[in-house]
N, C-alpha and C. Protein backbone atom coordinates (compact mmCIF):
# COMPACT_ATOMS: atom_id res chain seq x y z
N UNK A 1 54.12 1.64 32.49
CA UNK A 1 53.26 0.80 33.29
C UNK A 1 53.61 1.05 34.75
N UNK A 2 52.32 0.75 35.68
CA UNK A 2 52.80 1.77 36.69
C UNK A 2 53.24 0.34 37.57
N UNK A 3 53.97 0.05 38.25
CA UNK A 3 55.01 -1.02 39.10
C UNK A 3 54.38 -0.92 40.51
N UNK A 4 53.20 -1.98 40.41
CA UNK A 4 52.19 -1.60 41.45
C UNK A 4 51.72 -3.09 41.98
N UNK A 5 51.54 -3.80 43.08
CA UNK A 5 51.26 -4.83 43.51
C UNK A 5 49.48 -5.67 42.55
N UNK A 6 49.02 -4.46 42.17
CA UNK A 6 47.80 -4.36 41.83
C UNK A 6 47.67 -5.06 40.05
N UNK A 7 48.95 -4.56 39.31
CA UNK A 7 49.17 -5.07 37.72
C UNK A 7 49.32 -6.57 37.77
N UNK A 8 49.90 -7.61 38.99
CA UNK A 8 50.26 -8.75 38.85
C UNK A 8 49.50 -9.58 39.36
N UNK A 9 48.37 -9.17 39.38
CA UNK A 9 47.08 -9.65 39.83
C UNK A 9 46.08 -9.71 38.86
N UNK A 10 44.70 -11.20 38.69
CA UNK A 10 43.76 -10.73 38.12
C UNK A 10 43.98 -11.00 37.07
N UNK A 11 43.12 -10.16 36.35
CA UNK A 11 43.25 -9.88 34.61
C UNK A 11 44.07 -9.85 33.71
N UNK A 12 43.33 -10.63 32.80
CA UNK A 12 44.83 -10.71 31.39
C UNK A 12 46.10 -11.72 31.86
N UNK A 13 45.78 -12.63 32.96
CA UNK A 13 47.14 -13.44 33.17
C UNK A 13 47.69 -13.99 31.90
N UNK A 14 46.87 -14.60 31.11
CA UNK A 14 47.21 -15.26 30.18
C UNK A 14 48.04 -14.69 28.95
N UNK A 15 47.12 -13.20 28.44
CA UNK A 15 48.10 -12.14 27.83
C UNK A 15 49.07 -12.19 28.21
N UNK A 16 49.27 -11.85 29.61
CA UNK A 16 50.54 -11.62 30.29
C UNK A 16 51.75 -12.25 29.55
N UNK A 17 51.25 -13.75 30.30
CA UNK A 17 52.22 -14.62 29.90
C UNK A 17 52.21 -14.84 28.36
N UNK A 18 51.23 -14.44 27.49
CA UNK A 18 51.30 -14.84 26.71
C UNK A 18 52.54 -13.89 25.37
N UNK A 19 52.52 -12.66 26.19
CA UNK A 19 53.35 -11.59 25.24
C UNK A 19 55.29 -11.91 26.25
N UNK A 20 55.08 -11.89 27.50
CA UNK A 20 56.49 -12.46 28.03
C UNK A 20 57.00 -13.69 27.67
N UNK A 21 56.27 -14.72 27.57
CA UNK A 21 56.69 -15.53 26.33
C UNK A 21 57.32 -15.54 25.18
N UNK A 22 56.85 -14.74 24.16
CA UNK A 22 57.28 -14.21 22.76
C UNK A 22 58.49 -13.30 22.54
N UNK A 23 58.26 -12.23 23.93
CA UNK A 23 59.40 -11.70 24.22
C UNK A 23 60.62 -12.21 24.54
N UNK A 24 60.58 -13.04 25.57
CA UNK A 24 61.57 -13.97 25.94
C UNK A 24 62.11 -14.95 24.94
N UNK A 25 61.00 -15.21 24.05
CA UNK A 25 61.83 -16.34 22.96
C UNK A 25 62.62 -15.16 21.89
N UNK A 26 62.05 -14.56 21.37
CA UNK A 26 62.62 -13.73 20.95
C UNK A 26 63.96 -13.00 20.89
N UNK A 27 64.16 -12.92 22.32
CA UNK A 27 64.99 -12.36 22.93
C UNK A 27 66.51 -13.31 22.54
N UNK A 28 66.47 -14.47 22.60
CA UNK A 28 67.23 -15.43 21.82
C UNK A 28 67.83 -15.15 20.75
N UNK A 29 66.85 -14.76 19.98
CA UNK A 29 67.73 -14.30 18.51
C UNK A 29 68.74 -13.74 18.66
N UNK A 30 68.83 -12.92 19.66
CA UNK A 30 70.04 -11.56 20.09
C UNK A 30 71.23 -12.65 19.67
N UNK A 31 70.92 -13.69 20.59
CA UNK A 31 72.28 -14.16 20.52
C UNK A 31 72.56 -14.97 18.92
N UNK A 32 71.64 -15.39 18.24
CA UNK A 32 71.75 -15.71 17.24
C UNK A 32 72.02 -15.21 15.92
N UNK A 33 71.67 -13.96 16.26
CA UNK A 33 72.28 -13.23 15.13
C UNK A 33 73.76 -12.19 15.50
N UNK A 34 73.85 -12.35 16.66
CA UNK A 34 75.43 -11.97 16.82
C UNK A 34 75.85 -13.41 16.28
N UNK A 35 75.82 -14.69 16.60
CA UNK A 35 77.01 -15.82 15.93
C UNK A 35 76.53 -15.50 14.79
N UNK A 36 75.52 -15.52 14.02
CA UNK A 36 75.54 -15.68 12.31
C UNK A 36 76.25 -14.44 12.07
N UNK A 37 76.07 -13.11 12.25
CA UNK A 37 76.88 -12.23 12.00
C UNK A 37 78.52 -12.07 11.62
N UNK A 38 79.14 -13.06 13.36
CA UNK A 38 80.74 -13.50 13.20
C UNK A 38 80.62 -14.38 12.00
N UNK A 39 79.78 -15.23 11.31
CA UNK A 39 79.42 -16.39 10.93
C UNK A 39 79.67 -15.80 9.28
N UNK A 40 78.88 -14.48 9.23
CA UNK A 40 79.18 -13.99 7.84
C UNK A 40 80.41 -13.20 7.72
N UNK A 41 80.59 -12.67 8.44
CA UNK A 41 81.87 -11.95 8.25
C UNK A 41 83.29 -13.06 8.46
N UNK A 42 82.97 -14.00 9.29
CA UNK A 42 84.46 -14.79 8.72
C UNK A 42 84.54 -15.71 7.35
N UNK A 43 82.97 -15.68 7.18
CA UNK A 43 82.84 -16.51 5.81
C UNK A 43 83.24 -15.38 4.84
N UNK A 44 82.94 -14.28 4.69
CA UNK A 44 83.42 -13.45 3.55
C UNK A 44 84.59 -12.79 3.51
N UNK A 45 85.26 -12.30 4.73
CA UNK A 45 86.40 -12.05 4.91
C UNK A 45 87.71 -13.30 5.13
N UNK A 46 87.31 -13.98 5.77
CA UNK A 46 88.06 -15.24 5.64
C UNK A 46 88.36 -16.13 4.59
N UNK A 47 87.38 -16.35 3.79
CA UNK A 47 87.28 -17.47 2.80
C UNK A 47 86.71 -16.78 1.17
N UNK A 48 86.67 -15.67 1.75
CA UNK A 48 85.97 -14.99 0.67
C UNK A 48 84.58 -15.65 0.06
N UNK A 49 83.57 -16.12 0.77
CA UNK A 49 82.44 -16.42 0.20
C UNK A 49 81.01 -16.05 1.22
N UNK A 50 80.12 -15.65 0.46
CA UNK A 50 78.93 -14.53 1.12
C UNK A 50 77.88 -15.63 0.18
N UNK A 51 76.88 -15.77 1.03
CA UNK A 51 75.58 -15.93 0.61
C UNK A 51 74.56 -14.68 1.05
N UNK A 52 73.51 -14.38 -0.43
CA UNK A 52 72.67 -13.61 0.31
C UNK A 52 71.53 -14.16 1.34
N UNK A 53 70.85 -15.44 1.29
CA UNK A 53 70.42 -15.76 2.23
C UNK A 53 70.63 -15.47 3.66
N UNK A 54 71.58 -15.58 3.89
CA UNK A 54 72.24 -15.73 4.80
C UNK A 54 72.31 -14.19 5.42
N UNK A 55 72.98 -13.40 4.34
CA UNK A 55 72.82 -12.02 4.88
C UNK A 55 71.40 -11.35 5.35
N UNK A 56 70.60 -12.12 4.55
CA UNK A 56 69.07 -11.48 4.92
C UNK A 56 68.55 -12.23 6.38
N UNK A 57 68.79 -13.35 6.28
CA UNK A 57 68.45 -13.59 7.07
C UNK A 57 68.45 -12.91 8.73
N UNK A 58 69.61 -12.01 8.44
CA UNK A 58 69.84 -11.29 9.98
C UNK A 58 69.19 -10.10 9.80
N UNK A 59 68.09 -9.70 8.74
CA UNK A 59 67.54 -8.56 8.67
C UNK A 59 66.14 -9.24 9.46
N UNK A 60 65.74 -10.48 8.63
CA UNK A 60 64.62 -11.35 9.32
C UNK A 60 64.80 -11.28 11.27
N UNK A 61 65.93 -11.71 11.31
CA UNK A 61 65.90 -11.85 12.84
C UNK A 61 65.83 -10.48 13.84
N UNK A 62 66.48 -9.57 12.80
CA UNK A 62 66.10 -8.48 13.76
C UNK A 62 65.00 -7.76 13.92
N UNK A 63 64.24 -7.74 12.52
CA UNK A 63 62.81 -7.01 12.47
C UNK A 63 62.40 -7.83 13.93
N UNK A 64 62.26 -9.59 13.66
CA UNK A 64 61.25 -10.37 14.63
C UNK A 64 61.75 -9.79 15.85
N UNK A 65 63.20 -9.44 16.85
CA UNK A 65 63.21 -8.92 17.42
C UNK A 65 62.55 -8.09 18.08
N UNK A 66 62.57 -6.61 17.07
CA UNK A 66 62.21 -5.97 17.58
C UNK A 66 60.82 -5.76 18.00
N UNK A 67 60.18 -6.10 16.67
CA UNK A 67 58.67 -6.34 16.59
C UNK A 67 57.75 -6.93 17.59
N UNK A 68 58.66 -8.46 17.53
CA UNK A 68 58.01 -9.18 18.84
C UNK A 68 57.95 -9.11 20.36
N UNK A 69 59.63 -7.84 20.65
CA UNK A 69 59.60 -7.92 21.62
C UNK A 69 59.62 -6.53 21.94
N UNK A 70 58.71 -5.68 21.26
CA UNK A 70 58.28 -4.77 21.98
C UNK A 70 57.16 -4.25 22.49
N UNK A 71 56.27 -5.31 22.72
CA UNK A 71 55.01 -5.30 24.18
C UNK A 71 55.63 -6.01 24.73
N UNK A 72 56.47 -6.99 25.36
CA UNK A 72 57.30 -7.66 26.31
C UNK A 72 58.05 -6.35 26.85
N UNK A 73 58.70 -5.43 26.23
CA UNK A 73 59.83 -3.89 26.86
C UNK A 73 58.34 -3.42 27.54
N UNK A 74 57.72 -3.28 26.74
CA UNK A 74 56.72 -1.89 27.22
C UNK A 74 56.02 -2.75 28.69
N UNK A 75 55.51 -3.86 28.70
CA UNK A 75 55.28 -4.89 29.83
C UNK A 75 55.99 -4.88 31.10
N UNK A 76 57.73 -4.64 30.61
CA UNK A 76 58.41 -4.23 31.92
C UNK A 76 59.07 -3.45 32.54
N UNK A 77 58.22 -2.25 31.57
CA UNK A 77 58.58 -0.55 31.68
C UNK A 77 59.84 -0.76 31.24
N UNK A 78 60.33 -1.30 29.90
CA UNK A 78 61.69 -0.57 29.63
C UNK A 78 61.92 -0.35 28.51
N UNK A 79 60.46 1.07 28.54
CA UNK A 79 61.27 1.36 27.22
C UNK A 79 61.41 2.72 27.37
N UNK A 80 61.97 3.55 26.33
CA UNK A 80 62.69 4.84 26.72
C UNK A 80 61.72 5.94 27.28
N UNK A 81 62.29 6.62 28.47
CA UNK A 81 61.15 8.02 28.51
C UNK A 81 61.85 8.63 29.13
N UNK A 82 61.49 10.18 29.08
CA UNK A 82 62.18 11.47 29.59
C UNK A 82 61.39 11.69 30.87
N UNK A 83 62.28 11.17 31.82
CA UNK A 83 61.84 11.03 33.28
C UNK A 83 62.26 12.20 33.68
N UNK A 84 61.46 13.20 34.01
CA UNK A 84 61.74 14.55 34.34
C UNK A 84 60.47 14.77 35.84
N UNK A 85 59.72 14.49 35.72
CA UNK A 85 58.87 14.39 36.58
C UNK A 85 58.16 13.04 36.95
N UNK A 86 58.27 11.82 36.59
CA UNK A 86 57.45 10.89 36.26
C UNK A 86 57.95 10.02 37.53
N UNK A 87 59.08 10.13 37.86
CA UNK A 87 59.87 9.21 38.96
C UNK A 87 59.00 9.57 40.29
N UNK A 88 59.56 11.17 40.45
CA UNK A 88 58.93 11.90 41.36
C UNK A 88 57.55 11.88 42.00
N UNK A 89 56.60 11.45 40.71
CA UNK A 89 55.11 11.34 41.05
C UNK A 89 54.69 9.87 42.52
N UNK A 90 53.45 10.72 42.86
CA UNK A 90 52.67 9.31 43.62
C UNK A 90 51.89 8.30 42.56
N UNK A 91 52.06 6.77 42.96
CA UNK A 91 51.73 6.08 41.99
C UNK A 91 50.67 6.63 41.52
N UNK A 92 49.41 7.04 41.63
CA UNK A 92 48.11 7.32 41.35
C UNK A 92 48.43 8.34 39.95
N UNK A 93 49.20 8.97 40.37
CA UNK A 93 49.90 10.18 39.50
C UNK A 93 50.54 9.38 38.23
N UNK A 94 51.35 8.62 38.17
CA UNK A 94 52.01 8.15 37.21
C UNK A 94 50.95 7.09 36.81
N UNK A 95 50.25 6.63 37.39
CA UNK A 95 48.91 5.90 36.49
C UNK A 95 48.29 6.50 35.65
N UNK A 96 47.77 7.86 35.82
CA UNK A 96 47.11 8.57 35.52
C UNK A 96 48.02 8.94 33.95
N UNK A 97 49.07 9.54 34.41
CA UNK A 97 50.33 9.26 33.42
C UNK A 97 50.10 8.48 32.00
N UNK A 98 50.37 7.24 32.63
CA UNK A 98 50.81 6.00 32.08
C UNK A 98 48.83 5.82 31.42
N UNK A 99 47.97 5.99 31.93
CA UNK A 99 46.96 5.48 30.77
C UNK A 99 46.84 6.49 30.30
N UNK A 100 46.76 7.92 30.49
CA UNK A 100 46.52 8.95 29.62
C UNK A 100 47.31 8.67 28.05
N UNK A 101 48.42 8.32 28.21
CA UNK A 101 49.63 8.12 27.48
C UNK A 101 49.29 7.11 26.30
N UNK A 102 48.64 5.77 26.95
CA UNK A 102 48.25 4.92 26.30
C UNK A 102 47.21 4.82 25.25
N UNK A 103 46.78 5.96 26.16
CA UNK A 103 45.18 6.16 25.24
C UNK A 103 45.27 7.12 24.12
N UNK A 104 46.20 8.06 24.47
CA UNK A 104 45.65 9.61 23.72
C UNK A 104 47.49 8.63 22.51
N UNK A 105 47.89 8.42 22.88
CA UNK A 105 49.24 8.42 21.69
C UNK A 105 49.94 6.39 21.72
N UNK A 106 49.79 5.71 22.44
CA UNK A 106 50.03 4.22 21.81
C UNK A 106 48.73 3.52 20.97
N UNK A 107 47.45 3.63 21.72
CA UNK A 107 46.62 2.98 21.05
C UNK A 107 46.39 3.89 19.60
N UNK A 108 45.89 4.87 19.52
CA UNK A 108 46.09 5.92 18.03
C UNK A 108 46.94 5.10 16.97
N UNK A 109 48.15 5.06 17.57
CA UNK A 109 49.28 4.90 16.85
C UNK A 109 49.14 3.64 16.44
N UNK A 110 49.06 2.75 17.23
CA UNK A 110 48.98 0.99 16.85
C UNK A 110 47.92 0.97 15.63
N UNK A 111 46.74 1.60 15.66
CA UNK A 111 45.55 1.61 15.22
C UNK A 111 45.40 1.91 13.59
N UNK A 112 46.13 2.89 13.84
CA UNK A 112 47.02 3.21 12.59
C UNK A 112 47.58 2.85 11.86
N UNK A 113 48.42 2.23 12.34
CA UNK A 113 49.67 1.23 11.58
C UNK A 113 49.27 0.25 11.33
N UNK A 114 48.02 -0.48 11.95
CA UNK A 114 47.36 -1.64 11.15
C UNK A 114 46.42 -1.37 10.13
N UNK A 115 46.10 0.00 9.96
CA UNK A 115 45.22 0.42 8.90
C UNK A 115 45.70 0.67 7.79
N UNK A 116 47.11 1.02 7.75
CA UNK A 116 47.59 1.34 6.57
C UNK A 116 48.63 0.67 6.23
N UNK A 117 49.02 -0.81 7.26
CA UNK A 117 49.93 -1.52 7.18
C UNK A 117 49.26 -3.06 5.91
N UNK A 118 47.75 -2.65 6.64
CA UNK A 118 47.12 -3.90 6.21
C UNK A 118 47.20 -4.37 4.43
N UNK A 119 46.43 -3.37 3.90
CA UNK A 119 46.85 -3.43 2.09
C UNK A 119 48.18 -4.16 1.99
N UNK A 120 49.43 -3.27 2.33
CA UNK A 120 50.49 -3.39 1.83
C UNK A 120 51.15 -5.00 2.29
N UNK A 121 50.68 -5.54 3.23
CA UNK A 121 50.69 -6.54 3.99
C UNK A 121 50.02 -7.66 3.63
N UNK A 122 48.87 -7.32 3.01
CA UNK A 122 47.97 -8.26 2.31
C UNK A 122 48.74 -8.51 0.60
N UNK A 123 49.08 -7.05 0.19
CA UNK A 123 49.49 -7.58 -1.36
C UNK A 123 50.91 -8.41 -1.36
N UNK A 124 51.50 -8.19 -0.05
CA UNK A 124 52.71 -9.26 -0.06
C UNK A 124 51.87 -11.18 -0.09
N UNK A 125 51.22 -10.88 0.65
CA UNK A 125 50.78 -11.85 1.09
C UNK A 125 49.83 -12.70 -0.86
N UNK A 126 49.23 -11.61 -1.45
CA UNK A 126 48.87 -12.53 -2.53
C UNK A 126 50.08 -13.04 -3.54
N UNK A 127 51.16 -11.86 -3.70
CA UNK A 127 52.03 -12.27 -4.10
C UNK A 127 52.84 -13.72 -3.55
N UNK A 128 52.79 -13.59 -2.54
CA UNK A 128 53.63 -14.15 -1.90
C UNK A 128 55.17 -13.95 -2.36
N UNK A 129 55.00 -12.59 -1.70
CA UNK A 129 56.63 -11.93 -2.45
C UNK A 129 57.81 -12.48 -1.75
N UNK A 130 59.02 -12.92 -2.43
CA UNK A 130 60.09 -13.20 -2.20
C UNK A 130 61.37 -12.48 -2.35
N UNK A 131 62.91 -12.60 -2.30
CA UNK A 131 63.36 -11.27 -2.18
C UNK A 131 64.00 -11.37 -3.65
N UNK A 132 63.97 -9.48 -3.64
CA UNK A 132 64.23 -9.20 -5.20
C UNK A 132 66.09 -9.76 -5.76
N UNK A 133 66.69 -10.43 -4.98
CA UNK A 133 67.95 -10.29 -4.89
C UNK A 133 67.93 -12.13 -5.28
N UNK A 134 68.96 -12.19 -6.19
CA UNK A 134 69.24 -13.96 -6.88
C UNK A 134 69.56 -14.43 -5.29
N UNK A 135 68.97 -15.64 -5.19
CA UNK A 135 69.79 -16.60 -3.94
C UNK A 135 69.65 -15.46 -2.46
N UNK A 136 68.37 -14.89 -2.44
CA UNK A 136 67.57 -14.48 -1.67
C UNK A 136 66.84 -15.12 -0.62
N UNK A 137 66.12 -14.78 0.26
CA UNK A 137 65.29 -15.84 0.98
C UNK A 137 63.97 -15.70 0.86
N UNK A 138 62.98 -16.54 0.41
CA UNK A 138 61.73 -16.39 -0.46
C UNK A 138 60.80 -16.08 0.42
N UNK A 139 60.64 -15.11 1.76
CA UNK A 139 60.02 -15.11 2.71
C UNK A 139 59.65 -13.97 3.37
N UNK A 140 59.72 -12.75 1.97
CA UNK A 140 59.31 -11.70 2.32
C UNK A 140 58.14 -11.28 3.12
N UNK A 141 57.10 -12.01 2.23
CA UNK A 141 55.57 -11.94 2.87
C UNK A 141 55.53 -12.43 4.44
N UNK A 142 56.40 -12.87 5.08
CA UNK A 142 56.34 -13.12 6.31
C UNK A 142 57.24 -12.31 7.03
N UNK A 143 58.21 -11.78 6.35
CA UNK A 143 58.74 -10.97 7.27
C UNK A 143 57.94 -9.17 6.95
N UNK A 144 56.76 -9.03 6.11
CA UNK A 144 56.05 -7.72 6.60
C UNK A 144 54.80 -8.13 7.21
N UNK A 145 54.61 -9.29 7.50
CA UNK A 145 53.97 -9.55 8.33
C UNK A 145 53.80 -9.10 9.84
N UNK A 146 55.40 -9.46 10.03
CA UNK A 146 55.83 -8.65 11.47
C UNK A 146 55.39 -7.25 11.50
N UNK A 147 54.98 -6.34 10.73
CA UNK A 147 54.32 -4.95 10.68
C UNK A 147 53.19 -5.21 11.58
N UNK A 148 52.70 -5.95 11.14
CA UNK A 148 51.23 -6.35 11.56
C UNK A 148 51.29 -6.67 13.41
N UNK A 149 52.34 -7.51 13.24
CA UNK A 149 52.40 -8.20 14.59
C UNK A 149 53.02 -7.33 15.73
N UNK A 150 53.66 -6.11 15.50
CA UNK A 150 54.10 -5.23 15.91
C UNK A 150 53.03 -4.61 16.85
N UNK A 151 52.03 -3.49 16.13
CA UNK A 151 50.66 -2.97 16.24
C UNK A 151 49.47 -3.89 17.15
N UNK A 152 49.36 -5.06 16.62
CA UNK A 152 48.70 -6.47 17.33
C UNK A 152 49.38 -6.85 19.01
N UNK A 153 50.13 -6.72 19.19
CA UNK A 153 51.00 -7.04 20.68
C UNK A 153 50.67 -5.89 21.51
N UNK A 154 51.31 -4.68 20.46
CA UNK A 154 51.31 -3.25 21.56
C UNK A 154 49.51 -3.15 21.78
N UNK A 155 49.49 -3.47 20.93
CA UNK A 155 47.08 -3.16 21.57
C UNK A 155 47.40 -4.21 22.65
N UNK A 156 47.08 -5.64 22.60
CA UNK A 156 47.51 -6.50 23.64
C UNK A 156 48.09 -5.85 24.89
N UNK A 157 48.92 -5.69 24.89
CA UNK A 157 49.63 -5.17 26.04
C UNK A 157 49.30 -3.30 26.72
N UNK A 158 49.07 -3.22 25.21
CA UNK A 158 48.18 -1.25 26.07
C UNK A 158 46.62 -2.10 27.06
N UNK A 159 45.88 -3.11 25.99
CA UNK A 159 45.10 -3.38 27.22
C UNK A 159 44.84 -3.62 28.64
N UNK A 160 46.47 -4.51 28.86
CA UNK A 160 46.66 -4.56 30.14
C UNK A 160 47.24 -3.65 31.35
N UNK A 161 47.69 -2.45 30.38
CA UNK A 161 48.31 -1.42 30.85
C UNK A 161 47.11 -0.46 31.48
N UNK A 162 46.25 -0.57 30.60
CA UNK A 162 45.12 0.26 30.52
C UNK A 162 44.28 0.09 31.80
N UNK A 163 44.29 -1.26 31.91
CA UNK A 163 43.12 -1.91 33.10
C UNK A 163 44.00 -1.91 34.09
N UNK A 164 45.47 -2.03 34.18
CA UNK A 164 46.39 -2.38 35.47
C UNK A 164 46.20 -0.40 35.99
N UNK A 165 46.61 0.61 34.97
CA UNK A 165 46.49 1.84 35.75
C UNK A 165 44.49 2.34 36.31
N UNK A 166 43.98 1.92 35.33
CA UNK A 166 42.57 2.22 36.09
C UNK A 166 42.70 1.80 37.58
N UNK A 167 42.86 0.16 37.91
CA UNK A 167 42.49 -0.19 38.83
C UNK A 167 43.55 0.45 40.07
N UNK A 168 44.82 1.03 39.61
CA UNK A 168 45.39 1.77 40.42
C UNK A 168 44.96 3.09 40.69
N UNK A 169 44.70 3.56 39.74
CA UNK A 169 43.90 4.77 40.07
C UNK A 169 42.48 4.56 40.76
N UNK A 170 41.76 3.68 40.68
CA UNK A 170 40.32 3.52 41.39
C UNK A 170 40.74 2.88 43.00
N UNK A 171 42.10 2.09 43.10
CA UNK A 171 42.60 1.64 44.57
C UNK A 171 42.36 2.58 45.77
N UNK A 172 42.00 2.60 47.02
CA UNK A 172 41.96 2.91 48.01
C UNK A 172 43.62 3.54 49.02
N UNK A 173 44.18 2.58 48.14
CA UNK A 173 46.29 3.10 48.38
C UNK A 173 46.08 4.55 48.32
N UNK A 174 47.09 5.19 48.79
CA UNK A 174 47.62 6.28 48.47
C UNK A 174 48.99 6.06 47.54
């Protein structure tokens, strides 16, 4: 996203806030599943007793992690890229960049992954599958849900990416 006076303006405020939100709550878990983590390991090494709930549960928190908070990364340019030329460019240049990018390989991709995420996502959902493991947490169907919600954010947020580099590229700036 190109880091331009022009993106924090206007359009999509509400998206905006509405994906930095999710991100930010999200972002919480970090710390929550580092204590449950110490939380399982002194319970099983200490006392010798493990619940699987409990263990799953930090698989739950990290999918939502990542899932949720990655149109919040991509929102504040931080997510990984091979800056070889991209620093170097005039904004107009790295707009150009940055929606080409969006268009020809994030939106594809999102588009995708809800097409062939959806079935598999839906048959959790009639099942209402729970986990295959005794004393499990019965909440599978919501955690492949997050598949869904993954694909759903990054469109969200390519939109605003999309319209923030046009209007930099159509700007009068150099």
């Amino acid at each position: 996203m190109v880091n331009t006076p022009v993106q924090n303006t206007g359009s999509f405020q509400f998206l905006r806030r509405a994906i930095a939100l999710c991100g930010q709550g999200v972002a919480w878990l970090t710390l929550v599943m580092v204590l449950l983590t110490f939380t399982v390991v002194i319970l099983r090494y200490g006392f010798n007793l493990g619940w699987i709930w409990l263990q799953e549960s930090l698989t739950y928190l990290h999918v939502a992690v990542f899932t949720i908070a990655a149109a919040w990364t991509l929102q504040l340019d931080g997510h990984v890229r091979v800056d070889i030329f991209y620093a170097e460019m005039p904004v107009k240049k790295r707009a150009l960049v940055d929606l080409v990018g969006t268009l020809v390989f994030l939106v594809p991709f999102c588009i995708y992954l809800l097409v062939i995420a959806w079935p598999y996502v839906s048959s959790s959902w009639k099942l209402l599958e729970s986990s295959r493991e005794a004393g499990g947490l019965p909440l599978v169907f919501l955690l492949k849900s997050l598949i869904l919600v993954l694909p759903a954010l990054l469109l969200s947020q390519s939109l605003i990416n999309v319209t923030d580099a046009w209007k930099t590229i159509r700007s009068n700036d150099t």
